[in-house]
Protein backbone atom coordinates (compact mmCIF):
# COMPACT_ATOMS: atom_id res chain seq x y z
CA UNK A 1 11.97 -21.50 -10.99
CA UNK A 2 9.12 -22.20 -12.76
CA UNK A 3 6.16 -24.40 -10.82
CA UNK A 4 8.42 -23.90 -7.82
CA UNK A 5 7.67 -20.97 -5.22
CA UNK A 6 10.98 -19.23 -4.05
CA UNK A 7 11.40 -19.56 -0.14
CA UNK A 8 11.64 -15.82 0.12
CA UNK A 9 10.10 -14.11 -2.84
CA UNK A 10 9.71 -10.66 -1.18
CA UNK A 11 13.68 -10.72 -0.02
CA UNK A 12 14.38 -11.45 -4.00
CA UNK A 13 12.25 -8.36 -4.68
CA UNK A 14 14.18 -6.36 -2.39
CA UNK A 15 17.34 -7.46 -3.40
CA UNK A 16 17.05 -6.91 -6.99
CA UNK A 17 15.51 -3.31 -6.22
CA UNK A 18 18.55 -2.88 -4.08
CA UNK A 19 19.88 0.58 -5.99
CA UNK A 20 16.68 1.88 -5.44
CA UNK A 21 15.61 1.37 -2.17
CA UNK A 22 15.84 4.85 -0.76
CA UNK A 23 13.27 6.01 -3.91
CA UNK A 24 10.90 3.46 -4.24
CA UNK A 25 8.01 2.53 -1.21
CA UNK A 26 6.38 -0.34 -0.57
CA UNK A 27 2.16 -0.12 -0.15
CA UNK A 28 -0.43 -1.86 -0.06
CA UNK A 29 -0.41 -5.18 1.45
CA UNK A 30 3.52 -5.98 2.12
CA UNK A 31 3.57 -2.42 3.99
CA UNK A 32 0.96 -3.52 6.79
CA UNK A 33 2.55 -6.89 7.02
CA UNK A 34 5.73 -4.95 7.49
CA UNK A 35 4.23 -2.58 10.25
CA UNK A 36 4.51 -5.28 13.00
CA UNK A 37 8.12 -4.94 12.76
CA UNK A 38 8.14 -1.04 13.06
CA UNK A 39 9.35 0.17 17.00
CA UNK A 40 5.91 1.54 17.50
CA UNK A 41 4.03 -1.24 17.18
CA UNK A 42 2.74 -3.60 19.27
CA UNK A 43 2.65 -7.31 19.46
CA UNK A 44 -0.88 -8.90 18.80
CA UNK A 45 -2.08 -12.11 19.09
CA UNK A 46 -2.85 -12.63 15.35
CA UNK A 47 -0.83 -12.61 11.96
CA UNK A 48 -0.94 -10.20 9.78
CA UNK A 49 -3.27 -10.32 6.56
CA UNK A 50 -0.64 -12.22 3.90
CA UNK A 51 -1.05 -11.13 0.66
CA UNK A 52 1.81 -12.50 -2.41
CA UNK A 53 0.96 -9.20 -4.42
CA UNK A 54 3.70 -6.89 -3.88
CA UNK A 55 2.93 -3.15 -4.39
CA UNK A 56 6.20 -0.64 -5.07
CA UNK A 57 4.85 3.04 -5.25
CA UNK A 58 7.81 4.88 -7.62
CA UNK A 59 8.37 7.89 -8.12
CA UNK A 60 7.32 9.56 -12.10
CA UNK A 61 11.34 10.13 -11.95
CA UNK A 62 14.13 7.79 -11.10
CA UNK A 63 18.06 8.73 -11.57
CA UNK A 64 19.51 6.85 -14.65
CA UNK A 65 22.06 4.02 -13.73
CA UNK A 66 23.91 1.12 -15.10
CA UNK A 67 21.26 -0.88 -14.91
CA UNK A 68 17.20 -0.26 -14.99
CA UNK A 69 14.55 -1.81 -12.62
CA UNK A 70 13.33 -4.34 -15.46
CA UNK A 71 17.27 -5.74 -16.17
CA UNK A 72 17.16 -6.17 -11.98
CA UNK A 73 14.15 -7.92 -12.17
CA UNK A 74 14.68 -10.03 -14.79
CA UNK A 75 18.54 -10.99 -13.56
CA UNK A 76 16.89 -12.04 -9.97
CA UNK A 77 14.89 -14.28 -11.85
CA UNK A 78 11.02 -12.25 -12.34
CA UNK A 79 8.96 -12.68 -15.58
CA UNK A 80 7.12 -10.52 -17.26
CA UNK A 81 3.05 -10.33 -17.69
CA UNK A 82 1.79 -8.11 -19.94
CA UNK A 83 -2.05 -7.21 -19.51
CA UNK A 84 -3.85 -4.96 -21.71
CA UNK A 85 -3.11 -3.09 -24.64
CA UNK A 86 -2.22 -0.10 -23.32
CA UNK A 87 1.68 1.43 -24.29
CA UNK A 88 3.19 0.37 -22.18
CA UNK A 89 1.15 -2.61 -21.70
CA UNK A 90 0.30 -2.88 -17.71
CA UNK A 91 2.48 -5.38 -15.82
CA UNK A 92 2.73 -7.59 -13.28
CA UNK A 93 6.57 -9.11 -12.77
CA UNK A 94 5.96 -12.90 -11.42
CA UNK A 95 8.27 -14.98 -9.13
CA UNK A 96 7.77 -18.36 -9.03
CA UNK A 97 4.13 -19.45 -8.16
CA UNK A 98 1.91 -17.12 -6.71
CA UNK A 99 4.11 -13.98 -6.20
CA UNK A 100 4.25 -11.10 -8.02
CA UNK A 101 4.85 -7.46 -7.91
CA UNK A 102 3.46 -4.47 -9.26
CA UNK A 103 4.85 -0.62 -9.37
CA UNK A 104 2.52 2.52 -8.61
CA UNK A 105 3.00 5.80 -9.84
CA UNK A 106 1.22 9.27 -9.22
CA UNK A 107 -1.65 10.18 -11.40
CA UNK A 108 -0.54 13.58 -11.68
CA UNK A 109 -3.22 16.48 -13.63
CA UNK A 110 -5.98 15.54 -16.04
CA UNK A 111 -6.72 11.80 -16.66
CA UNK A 112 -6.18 11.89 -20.31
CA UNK A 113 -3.04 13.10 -22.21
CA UNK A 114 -2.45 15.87 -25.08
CA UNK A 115 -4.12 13.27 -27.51
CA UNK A 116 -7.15 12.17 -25.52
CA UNK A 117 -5.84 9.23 -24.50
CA UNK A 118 -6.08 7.86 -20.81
CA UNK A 119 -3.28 8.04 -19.08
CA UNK A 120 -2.86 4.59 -17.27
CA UNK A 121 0.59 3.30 -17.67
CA UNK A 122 4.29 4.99 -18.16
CA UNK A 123 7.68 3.67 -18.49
CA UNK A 124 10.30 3.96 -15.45
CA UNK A 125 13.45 3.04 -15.56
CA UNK A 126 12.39 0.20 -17.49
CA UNK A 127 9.22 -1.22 -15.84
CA UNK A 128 5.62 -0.59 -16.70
CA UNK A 129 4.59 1.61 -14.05
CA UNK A 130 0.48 2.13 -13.71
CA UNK A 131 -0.67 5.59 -12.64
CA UNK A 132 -3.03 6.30 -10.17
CA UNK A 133 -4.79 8.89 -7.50
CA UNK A 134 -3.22 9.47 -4.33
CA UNK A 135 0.30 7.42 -4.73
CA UNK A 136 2.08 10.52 -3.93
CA UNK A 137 0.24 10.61 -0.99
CA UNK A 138 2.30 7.11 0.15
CA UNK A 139 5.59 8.23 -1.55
CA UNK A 140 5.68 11.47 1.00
CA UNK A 141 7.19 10.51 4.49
CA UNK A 142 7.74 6.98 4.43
CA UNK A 143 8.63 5.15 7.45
CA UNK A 144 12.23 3.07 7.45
CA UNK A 145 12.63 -0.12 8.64
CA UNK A 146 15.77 -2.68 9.11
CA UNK A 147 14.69 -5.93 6.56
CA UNK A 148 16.66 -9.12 7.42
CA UNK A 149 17.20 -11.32 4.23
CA UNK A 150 19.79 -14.02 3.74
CA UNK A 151 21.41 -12.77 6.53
CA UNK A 152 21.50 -9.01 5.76
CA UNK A 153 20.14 -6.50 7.16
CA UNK A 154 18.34 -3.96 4.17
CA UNK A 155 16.80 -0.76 4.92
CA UNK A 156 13.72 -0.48 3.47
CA UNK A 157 10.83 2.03 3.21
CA UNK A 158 7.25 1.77 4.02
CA UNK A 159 4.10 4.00 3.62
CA UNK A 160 3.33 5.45 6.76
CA UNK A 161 0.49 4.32 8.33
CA UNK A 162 -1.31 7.54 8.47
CA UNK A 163 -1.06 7.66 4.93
CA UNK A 164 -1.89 4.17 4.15
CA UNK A 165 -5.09 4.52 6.28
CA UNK A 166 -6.10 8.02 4.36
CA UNK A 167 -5.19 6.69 1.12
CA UNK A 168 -7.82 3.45 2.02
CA UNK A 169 -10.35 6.03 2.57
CA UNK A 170 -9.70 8.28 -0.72
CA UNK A 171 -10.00 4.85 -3.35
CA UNK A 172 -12.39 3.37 -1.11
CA UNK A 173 -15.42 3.69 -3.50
CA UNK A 174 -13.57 2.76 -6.53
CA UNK A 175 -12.41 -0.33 -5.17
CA UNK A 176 -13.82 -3.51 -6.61
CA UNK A 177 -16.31 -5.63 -3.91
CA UNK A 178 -14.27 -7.72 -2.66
CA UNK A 179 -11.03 -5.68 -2.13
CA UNK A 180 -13.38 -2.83 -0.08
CA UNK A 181 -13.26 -5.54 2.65
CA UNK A 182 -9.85 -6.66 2.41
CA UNK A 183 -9.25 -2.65 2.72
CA UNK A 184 -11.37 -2.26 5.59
CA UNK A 185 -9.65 -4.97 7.88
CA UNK A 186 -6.65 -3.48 6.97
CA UNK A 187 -7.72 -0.41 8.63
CA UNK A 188 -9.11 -1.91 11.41
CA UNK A 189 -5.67 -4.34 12.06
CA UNK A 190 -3.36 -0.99 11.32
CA UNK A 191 -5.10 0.76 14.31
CA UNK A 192 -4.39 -2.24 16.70
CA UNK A 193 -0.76 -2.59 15.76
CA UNK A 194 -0.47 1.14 16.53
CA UNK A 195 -3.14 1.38 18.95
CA UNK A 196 -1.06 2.38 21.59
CA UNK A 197 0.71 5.70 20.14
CA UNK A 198 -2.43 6.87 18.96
CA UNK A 199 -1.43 10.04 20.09
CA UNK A 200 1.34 10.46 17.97
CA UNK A 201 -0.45 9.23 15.08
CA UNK A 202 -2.72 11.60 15.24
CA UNK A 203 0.54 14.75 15.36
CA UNK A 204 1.80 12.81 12.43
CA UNK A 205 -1.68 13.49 10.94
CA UNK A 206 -1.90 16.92 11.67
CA UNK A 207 1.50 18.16 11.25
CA UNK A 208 3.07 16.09 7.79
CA UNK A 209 -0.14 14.00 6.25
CA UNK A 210 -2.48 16.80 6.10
CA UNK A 211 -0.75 19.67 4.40
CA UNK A 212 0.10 17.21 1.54
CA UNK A 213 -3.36 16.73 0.64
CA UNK A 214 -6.17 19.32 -0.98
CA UNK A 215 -8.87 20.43 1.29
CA UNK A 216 -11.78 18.19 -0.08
CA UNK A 217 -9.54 15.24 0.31
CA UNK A 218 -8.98 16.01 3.85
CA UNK A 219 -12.05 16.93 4.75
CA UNK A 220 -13.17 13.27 3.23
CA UNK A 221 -10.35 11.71 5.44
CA UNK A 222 -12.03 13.76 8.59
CA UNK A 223 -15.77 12.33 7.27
CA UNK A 224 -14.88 8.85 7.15
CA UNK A 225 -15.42 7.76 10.92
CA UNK A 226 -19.59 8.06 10.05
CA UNK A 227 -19.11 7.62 5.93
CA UNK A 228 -17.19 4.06 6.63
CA UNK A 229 -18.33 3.07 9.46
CA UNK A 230 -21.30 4.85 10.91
CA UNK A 231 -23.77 2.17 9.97
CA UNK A 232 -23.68 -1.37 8.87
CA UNK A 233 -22.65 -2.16 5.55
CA UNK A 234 -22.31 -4.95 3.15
CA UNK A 235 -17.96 -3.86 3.26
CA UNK A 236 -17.92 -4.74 7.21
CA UNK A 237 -20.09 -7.47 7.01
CA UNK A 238 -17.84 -9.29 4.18
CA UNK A 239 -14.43 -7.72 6.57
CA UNK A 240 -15.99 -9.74 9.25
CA UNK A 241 -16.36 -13.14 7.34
CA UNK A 242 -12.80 -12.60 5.75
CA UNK A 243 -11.57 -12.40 9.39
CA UNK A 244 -13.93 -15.46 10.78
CA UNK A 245 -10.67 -17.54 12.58
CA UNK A 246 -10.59 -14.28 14.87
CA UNK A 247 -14.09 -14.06 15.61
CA UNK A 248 -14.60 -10.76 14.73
CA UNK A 249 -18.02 -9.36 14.30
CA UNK A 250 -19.12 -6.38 11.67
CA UNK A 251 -20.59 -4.35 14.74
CA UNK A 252 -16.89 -4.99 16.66
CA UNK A 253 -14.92 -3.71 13.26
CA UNK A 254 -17.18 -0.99 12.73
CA UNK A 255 -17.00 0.56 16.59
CA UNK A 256 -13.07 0.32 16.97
CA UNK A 257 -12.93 1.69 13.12
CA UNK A 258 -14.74 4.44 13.72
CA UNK A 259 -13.61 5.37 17.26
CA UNK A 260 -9.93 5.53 15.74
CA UNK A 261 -10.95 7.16 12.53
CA UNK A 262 -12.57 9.80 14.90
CA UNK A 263 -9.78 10.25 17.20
CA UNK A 264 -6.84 10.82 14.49
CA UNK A 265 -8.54 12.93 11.85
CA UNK A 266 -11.00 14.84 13.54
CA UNK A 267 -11.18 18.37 12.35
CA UNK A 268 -9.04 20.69 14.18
């Protein structure tokens, strides 16, 4: 494997997580690609943002089995790469060249533990999970979808999309440079591919995303059609040069942004 990129890295992931699948959620970056094969959406005339960084939101607390996540991994042929010196040590769990996949857990409480120590990383089942703000908020009513890899069909689970957009909005400021743009295109190329049921976005807003989330939180979700994207910034002007095969101006990802920011998570 090594030097060599595996034809299907993200079907390797999937299979080695196979006892886990109805637990864990993929995020980030694999969980928009994945969105275009959801029934709701609609086909567009562009790919999808590609991204070999796959995040796996986990739970704090995962049944005990006969094997753990690391043995999986490390069976289907991942590596380990430790970074920091934290306990555990953060990690990133490499496939071939390139690929590599990373597992999200919860910040739950206080950000430092009984002996003043930040809490960044905790062991599950195994793997180094990192802990952060608002992961719970993607582990709550994932989507499902049918995954075809080496010929079989896997059922898989996604973040919804309501929650990937609100989650986008709460880490939005703590997000290095260059990732606030990435994160902004995202939003903008998640309301397209569900641009037409906007309408029952915005129910799945109201009625399942919003009571899992504390009132300033919300009410920053509700603020973020102005806070965003009300005037233009440095984020939508690097969005637009990210996105420069489509020809997409700042002033064209700010208006659709904040028209469907507006629409779903206006105040009611």
């Amino acid at each position: 494997m090594k030097g060599v990129q595996d034809p299907d890295p993200f079907g390797r992931l999937v299979t080695a997580l196979a006892p886990w699948l109805d637990q864990v959620v993929i995020v980030g970056g694999w969980a928009h690609k994945l969105y275009r094969l959801h029934p709701s959406a609609q086909k567009l005339d562009y790919p999808p943002l590609t991204t070999l960084d796959a995040d796996i939101a986990v739970p704090a607390r995962l049944p005990a089995g006969e094997q753990d996540i690391r043995e999986r991994l490390l069976a289907y042929g991942f590596t380990e790469e430790f970074l920091g010196d934290d306990r555990p040590p953060a990690t990133h769990y490499r496939l071939g060249v390139g690929f590599n996949a990373e597992f999200l857990t919860p910040l739950i409480g206080g950000e430092y533990n009984r002996k003043h120590k930040r809490k960044t990383t905790m062991e599950i089942a195994g793997i180094a999970s990192q802990q952060l703000r608002h992961i719970e908020l993607l582990l709550n009513h994932p989507w499902s979808i049918d995954l075809e890899s080496d010929g079989f069909a896997t059922r898989i689970q996604i973040a919804n999309p309501l929650s990937f957009l609100a989650q986008k909005v709460l880490i939005h400021e703590k997000r290095e440079r260059e990732d606030r743009a990435k994160d902004i295109l995202y939003m903008h190329d998640t309301l397209e591919v569900f641009g037409a049921r906007l309408p029952e976005m915005r129910e799945l807003w109201r009625s399942v995303v919003t009571p899992q989330l504390n009132p300033a939180a919300a009410s920053m979700v509700s603020k973020a059609s102005e806070a965003l994207f009300g005037d233009l910034s440095d984020d939508l002007r690097r969005a637009a040069e990210i996105s420069a095969d489509r020809a997409l101006s700042p002033e064209a990802i700010g208006e659709a942004c904040r028209y469907g920011f507006a629409y779903l998570f206006a105040r009611f």
